[in-house]
N, C-alpha and C. Protein backbone atom coordinates (compact mmCIF):
# COMPACT_ATOMS: atom_id res chain seq x y z
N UNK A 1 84.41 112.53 87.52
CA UNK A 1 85.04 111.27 87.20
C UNK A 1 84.64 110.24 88.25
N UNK A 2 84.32 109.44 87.88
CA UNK A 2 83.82 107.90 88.54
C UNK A 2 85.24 107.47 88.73
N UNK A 3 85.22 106.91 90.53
CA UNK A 3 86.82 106.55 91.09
C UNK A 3 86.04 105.47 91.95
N UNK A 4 86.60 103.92 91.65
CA UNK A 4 86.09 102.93 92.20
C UNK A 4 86.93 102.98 93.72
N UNK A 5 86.06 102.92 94.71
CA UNK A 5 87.02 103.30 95.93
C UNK A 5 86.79 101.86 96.83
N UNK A 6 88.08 101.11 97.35
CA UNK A 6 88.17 100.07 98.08
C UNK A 6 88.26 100.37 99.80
N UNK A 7 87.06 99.86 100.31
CA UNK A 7 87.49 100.41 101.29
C UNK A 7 86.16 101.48 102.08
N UNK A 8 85.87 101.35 102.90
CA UNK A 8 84.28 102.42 103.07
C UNK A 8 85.08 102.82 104.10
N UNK A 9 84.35 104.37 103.82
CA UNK A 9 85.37 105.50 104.63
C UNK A 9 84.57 107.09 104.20
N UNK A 10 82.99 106.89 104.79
CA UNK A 10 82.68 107.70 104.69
C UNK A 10 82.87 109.36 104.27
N UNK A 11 83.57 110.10 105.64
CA UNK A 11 84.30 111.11 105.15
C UNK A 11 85.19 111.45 104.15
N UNK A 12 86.01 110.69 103.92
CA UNK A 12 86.72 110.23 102.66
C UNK A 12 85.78 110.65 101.39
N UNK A 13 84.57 109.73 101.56
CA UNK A 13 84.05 109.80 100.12
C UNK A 13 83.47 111.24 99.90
N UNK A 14 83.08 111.58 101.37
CA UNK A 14 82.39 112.83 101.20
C UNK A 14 83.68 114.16 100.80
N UNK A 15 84.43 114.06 101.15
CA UNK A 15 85.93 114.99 100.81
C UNK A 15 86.04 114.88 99.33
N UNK A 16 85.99 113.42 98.28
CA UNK A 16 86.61 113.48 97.36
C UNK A 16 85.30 113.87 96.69
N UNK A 17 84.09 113.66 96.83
CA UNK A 17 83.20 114.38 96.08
C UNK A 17 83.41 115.97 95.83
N UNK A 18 83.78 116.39 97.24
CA UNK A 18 83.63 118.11 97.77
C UNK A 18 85.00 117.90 96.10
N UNK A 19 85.66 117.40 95.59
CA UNK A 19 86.70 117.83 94.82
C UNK A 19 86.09 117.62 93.41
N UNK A 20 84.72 117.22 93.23
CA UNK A 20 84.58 116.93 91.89
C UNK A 20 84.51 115.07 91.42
N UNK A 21 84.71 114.15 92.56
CA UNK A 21 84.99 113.03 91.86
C UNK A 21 83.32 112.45 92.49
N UNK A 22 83.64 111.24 91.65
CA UNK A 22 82.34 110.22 92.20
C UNK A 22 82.63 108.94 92.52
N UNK A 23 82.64 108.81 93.88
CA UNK A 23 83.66 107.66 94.58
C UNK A 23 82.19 106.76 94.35
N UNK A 24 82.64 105.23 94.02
CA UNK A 24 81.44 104.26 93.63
C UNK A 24 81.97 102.90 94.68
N UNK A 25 81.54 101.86 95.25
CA UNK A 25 81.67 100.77 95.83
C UNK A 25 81.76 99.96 94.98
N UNK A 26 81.03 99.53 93.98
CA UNK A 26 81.70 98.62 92.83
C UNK A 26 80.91 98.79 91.73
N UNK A 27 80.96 98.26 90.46
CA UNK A 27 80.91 98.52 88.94
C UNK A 27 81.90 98.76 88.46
N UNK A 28 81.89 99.59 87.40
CA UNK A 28 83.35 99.56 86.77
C UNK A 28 83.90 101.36 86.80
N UNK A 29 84.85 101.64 86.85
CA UNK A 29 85.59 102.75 86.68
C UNK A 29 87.25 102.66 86.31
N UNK A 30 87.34 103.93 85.83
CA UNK A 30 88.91 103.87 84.91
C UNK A 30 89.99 104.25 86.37
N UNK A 31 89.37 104.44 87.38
CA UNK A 31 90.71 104.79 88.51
C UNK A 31 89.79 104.00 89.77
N UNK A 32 91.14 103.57 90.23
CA UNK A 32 90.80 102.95 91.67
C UNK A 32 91.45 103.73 92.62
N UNK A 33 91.10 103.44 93.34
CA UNK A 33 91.35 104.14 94.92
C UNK A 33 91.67 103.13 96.26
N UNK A 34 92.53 102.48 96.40
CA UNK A 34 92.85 101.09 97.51
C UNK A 34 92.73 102.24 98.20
N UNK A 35 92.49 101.50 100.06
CA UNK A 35 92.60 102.05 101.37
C UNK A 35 93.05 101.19 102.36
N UNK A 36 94.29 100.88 102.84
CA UNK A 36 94.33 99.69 103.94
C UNK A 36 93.65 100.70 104.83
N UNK A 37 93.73 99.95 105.98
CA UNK A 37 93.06 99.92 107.28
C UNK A 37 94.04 100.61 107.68
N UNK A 38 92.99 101.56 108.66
CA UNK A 38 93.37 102.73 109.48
C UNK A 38 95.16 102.20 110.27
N UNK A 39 95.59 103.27 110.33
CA UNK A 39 97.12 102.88 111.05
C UNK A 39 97.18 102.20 112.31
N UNK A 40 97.62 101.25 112.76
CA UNK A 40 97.70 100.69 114.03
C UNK A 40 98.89 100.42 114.78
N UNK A 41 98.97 100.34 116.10
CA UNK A 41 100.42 99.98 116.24
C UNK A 41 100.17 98.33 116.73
N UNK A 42 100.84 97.25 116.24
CA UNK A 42 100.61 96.26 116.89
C UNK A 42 101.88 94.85 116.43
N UNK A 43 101.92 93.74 117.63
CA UNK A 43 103.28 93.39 117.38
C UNK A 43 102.80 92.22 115.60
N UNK A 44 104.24 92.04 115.26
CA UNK A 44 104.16 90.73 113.93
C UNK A 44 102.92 89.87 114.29
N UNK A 45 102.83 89.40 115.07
CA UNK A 45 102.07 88.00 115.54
C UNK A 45 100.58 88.51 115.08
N UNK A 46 100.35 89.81 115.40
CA UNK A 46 99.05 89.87 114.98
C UNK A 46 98.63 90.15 113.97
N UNK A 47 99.78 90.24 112.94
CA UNK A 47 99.24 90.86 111.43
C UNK A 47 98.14 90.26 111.23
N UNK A 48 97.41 90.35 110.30
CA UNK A 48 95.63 89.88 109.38
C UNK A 48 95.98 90.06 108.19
N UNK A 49 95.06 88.82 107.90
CA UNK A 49 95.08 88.87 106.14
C UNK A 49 94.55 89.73 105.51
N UNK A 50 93.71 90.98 106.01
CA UNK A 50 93.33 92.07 106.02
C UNK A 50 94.14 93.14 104.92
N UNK A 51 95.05 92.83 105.47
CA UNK A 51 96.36 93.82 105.43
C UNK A 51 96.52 93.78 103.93
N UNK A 52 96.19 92.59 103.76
CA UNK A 52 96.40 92.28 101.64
C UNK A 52 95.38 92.63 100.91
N UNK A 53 94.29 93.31 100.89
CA UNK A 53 92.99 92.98 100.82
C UNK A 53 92.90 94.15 99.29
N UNK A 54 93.95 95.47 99.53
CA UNK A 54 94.02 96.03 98.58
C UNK A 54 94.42 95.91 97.25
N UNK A 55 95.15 94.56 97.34
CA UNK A 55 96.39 94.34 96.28
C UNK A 55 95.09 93.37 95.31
N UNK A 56 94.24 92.27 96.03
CA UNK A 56 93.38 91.70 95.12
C UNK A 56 92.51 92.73 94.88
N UNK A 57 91.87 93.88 95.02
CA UNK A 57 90.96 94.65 94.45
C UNK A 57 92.16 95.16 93.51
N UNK A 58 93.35 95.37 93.50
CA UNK A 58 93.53 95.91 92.26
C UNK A 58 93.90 95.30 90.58
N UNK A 59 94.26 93.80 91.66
CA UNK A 59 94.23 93.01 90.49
C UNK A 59 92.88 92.38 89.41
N UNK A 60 91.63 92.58 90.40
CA UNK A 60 90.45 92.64 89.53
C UNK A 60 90.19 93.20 88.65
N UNK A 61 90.23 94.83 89.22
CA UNK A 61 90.41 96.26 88.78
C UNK A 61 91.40 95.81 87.63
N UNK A 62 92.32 95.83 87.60
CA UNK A 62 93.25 95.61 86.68
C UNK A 62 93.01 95.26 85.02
N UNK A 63 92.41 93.99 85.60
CA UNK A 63 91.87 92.70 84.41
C UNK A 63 90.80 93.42 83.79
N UNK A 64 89.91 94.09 84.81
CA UNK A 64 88.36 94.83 84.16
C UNK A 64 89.03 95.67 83.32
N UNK A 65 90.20 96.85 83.81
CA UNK A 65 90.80 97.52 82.78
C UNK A 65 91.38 97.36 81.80
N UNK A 66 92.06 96.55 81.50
CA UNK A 66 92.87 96.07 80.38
C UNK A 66 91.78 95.20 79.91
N UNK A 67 90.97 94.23 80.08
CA UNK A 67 89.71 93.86 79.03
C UNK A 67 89.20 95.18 78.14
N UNK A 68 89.21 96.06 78.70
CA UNK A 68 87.64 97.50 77.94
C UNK A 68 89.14 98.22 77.33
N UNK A 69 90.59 97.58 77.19
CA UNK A 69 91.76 98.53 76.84
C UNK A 69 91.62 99.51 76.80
N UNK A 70 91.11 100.46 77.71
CA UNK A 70 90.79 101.77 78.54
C UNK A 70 92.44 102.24 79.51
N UNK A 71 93.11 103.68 78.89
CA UNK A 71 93.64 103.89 80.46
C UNK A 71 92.85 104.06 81.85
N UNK A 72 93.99 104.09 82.89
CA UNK A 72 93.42 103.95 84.26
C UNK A 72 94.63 104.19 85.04
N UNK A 73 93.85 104.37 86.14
CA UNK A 73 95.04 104.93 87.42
C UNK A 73 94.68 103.96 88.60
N UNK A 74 95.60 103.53 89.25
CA UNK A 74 95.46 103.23 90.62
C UNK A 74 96.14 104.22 91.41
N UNK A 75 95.23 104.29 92.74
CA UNK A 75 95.96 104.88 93.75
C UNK A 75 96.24 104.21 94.97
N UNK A 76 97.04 103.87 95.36
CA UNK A 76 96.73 103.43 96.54
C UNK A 76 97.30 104.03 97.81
N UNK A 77 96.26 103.74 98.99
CA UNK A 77 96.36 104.53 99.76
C UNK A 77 97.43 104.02 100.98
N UNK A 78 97.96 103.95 101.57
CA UNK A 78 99.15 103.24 102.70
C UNK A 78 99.41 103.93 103.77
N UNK A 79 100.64 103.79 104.00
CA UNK A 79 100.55 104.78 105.32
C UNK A 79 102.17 105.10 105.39
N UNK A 80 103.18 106.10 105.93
CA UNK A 80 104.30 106.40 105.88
C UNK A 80 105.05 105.04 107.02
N UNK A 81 104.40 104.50 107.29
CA UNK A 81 104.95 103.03 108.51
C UNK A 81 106.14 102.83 107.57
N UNK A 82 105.63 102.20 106.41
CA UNK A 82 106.84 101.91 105.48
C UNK A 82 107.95 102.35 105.58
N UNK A 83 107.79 103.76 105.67
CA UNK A 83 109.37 104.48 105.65
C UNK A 83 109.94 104.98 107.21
N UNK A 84 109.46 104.23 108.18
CA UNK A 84 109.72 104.65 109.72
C UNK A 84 109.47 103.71 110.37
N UNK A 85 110.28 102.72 110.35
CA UNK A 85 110.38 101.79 110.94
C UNK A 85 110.26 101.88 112.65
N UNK A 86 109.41 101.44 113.40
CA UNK A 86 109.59 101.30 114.83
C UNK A 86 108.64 100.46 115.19
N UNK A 87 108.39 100.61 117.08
CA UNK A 87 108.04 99.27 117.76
C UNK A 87 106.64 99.11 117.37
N UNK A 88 106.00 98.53 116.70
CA UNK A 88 104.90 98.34 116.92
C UNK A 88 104.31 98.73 115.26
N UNK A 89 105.02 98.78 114.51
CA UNK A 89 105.04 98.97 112.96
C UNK A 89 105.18 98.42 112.11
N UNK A 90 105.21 97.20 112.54
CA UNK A 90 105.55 96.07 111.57
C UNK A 90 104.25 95.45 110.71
N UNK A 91 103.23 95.53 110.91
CA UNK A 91 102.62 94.66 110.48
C UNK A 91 101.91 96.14 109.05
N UNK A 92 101.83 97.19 110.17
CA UNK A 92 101.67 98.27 108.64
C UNK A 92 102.76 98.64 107.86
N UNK A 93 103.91 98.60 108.42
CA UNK A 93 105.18 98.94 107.51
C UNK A 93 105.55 97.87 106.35
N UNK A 94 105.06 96.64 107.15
CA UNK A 94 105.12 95.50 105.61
C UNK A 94 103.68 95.83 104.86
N UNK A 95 102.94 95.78 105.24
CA UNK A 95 101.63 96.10 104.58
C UNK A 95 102.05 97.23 103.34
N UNK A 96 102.49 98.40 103.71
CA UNK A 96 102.66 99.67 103.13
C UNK A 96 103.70 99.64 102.47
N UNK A 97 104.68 98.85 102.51
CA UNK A 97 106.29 98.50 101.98
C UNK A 97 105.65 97.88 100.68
N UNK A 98 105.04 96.76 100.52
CA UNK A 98 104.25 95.49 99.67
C UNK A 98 103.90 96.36 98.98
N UNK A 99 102.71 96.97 99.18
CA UNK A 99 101.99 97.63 98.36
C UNK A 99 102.41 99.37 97.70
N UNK A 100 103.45 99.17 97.90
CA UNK A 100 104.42 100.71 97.18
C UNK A 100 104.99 99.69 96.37
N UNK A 101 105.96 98.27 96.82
CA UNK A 101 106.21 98.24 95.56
C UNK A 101 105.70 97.68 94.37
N UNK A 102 104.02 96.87 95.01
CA UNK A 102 103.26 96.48 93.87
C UNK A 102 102.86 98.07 93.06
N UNK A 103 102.72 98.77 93.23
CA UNK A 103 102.40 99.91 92.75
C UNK A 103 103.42 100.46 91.63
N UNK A 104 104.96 100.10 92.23
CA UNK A 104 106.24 100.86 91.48
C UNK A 104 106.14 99.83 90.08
N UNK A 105 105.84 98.24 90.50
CA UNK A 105 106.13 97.31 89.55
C UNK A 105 104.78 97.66 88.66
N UNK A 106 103.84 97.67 88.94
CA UNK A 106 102.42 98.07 88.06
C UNK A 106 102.67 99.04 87.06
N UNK A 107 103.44 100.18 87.71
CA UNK A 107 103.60 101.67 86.79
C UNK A 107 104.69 100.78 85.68
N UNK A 108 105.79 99.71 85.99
CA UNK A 108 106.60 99.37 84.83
C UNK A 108 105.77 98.45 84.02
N UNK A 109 104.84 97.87 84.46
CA UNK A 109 104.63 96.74 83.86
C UNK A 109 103.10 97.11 83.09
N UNK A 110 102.37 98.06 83.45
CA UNK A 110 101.14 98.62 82.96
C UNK A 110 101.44 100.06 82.31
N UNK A 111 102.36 100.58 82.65
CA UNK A 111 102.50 102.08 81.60
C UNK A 111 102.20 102.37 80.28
N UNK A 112 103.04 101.33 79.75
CA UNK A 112 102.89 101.14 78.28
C UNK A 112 101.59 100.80 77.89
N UNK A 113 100.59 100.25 78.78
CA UNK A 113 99.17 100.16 78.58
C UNK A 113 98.08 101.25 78.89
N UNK A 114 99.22 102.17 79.17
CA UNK A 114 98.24 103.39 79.85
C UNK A 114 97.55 103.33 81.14
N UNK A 115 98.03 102.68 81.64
CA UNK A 115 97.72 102.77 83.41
C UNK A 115 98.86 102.89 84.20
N UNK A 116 98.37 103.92 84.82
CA UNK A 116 99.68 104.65 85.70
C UNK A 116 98.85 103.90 87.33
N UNK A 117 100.21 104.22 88.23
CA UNK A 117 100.10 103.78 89.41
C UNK A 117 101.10 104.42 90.36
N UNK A 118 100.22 105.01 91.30
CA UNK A 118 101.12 105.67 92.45
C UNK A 118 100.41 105.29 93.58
N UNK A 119 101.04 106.18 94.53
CA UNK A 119 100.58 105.80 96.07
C UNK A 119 100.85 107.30 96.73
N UNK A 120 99.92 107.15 97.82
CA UNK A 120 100.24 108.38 98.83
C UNK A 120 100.06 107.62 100.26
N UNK A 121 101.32 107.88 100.61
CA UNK A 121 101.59 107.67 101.97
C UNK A 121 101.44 108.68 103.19
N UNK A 122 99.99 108.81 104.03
CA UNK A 122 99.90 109.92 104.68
C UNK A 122 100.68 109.22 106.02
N UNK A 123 100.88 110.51 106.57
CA UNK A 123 101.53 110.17 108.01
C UNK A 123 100.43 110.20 109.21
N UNK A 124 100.70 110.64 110.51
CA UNK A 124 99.55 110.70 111.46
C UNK A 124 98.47 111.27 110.77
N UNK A 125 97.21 110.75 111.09
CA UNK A 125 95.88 111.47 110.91
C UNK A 125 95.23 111.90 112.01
N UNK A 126 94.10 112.70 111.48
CA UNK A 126 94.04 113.07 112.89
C UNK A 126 92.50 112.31 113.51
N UNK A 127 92.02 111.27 112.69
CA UNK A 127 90.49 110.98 112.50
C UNK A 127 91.30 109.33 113.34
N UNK A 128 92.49 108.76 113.01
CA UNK A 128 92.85 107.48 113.10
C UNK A 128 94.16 107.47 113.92
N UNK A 129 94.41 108.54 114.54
CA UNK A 129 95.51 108.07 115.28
C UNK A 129 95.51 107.12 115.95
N UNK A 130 96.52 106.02 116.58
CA UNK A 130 96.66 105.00 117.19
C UNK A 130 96.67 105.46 118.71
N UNK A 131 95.98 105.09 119.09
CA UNK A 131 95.43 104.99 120.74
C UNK A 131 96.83 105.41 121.96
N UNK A 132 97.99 104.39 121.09
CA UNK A 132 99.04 104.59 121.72
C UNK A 132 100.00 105.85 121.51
N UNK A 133 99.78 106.75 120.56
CA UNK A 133 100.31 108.37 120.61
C UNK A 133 99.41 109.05 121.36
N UNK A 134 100.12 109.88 121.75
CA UNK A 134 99.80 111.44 122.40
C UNK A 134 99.96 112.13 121.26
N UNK A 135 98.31 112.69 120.45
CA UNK A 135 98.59 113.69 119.74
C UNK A 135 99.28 114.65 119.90
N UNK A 136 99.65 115.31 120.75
CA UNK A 136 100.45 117.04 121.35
C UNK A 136 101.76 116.42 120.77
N UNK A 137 101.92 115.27 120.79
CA UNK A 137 103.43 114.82 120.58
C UNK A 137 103.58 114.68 118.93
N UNK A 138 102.78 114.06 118.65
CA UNK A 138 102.11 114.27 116.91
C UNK A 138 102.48 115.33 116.27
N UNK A 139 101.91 116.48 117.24
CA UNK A 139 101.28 117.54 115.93
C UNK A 139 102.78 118.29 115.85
N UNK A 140 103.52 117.94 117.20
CA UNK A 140 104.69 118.95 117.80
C UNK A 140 105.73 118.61 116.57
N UNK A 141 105.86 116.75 116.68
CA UNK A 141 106.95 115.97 115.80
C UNK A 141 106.54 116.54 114.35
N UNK A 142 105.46 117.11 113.71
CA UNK A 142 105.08 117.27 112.44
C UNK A 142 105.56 118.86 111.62
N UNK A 143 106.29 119.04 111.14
CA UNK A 143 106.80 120.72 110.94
C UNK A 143 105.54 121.40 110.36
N UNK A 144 104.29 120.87 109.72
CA UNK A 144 103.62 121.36 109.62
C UNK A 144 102.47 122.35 110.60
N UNK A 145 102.83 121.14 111.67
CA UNK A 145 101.86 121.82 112.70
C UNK A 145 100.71 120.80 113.16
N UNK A 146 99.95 120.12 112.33
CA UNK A 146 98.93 119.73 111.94
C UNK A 146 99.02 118.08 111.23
N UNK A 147 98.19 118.01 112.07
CA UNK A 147 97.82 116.14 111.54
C UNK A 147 97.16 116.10 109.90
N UNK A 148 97.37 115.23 109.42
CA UNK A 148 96.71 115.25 107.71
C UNK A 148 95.10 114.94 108.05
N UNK A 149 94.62 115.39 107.16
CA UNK A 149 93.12 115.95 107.59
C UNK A 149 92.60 114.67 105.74
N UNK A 150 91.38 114.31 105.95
CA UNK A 150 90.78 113.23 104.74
C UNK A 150 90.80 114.37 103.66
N UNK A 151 90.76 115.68 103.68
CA UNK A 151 90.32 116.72 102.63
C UNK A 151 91.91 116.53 101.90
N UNK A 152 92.85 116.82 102.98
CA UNK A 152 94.79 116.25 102.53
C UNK A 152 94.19 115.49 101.54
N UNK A 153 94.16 114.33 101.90
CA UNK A 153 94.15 112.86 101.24
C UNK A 153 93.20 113.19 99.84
N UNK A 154 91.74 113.38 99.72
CA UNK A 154 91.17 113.83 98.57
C UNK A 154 91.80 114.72 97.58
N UNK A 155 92.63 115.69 98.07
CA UNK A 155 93.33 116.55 97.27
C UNK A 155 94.01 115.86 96.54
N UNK A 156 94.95 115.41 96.99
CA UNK A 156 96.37 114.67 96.45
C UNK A 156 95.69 113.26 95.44
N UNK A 157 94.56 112.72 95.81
CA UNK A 157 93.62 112.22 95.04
C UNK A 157 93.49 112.75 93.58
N UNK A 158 92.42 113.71 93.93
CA UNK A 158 92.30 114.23 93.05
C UNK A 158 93.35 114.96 92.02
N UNK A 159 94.56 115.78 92.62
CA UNK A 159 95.42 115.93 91.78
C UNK A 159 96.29 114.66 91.08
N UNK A 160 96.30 113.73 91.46
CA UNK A 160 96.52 112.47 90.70
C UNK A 160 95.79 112.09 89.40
N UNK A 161 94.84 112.29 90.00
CA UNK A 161 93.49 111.96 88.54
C UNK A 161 93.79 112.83 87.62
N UNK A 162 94.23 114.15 88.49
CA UNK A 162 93.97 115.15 86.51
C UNK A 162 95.30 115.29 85.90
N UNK A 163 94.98 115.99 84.51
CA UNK A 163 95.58 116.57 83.42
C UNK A 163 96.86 116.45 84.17
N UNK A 164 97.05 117.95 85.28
CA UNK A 164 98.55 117.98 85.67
C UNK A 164 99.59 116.87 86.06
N UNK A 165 98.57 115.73 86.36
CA UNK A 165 99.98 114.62 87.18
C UNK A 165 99.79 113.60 86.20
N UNK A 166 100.24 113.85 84.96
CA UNK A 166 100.10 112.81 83.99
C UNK A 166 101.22 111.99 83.27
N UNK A 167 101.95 112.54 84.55
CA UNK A 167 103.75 111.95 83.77
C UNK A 167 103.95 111.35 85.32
N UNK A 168 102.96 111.45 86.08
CA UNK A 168 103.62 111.08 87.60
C UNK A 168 103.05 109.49 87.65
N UNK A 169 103.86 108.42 87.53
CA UNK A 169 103.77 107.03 87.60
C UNK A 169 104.60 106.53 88.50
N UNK A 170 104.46 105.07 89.33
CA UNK A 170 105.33 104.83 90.42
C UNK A 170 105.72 105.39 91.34
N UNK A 171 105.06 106.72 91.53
CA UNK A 171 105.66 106.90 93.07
C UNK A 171 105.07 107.14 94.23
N UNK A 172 105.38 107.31 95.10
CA UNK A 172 105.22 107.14 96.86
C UNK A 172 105.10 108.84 96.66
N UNK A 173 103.79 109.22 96.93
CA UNK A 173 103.84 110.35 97.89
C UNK A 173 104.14 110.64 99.57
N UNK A 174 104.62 111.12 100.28
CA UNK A 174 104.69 111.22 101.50
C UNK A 174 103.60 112.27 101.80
N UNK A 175 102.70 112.41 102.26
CA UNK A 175 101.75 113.42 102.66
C UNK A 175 101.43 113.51 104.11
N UNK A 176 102.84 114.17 105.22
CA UNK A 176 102.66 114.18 106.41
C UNK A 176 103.42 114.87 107.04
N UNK A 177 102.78 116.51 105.95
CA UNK A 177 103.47 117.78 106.62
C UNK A 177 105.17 117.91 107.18
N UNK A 178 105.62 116.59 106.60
CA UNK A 178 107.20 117.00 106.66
C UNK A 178 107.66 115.63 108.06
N UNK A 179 106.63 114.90 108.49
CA UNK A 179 107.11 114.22 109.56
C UNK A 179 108.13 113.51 109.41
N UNK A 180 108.32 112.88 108.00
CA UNK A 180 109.34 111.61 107.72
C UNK A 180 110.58 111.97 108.29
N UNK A 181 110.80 113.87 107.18
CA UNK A 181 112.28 114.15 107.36
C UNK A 181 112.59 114.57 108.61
N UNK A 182 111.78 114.54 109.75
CA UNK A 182 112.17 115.27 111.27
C UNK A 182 111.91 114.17 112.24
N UNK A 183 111.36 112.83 112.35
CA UNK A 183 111.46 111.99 113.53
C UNK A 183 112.57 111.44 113.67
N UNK A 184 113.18 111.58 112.94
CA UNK A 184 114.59 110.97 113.38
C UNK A 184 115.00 111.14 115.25
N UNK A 185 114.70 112.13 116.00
CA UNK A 185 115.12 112.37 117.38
C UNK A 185 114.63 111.31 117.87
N UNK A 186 113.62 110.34 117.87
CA UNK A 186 112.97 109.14 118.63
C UNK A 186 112.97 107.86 117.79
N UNK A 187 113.59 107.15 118.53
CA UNK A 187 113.36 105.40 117.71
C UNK A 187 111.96 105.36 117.51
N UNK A 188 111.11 105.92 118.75
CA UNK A 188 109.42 105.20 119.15
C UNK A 188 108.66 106.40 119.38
N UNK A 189 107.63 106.90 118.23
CA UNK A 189 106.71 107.22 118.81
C UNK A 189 106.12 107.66 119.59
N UNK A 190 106.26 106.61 120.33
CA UNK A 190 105.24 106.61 121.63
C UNK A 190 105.55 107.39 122.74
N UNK A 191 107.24 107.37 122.63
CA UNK A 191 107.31 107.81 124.40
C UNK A 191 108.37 109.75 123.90
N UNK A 192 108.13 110.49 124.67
CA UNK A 192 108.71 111.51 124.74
C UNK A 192 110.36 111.03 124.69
């Protein structure tokens, strides 16, 4: 399956191939794939218009789809900031907040057209952690053990695309080995 992917991210593309797909830079395809920018920690003042960059590729995407009245999937990719609010999270937690609920409103407002829309929200990675964690503290805070790896991310991809997740519209995956439900012990990240 041809998956128009926003966003260059080498490994990525090479992971979702290893699953069967064919990630393309542009032309046309029936599923998109948004990617904001790698996780960062940094204060309001510096947000970038960057940060929006996914929401107009899907509204292109969109229009191309519903012209060829073809179903289609969006995915988009975000980050768990959204749901863990702390110092230095603001500018991805609105980023990732925005774009879950353009995603929730898409699945109501495009369903009936046959385009579904979800999101997966990974937590730490281990290719993009922010400069300002101590992985050991990462992997410790994570019940999994383990930082989400791009092969994570392709999976959950790919199980989106097929047969099995075909009733799954509007929602937020969390994909971060369990971190959401266990940081609660630290406001921040950052410090032990």
């Amino acid at each position: 399956m041809r998956v128009l992917l926003h966003g260059h991210d080498e490994r990525l593309e090479a992971a979702l191939r290893g699953r069967g797909l064919e990630p393309v830079g542009e032309g046309t395809a029936h599923a998109l794939v948004t990617m904001g920018p790698a996780p960062m920690l940094s204060a309001l003042a510096e947000v970038g218009a960057d940060e929006w960059e996914a929401f107009w590729a899907f509204q292109t995407w969109l229009r191309d789809v519903l012209a060829d009245r073809t179903p289609g999937h969006w995915i988009a990719i975000t980050s768990t900031l959204g749901s863990l609010p702390f110092p230095g999270g603001g500018a991805d937690g609105a980023s990732a907040v925005a774009l879950q609920t353009l995603v929730r409103i898409a699945a109501i407002e495009y369903g009936p057209r046959g385009i579904r829309a979800n999101a997966i929200a990974p937590g730490w990675r281990e290719d993009t952690l922010p400069p300002e964690l101590d992985p050991e503290l990462a992997v410790h805070d994570t019940p999994t053990g383990r930082l989400v790896t791009r092969d994570d991310i392709a999976a959950t991809v790919a199980w989106l695309l097929s047969p099995d997740a075909e009733q799954l519209n509007g929602e937020i995956i969390h994909l971060d080995g369990g971190y959401t439900i266990t940081r609660g012990s630290r406001t921040d990240p950052r410090r032990r």
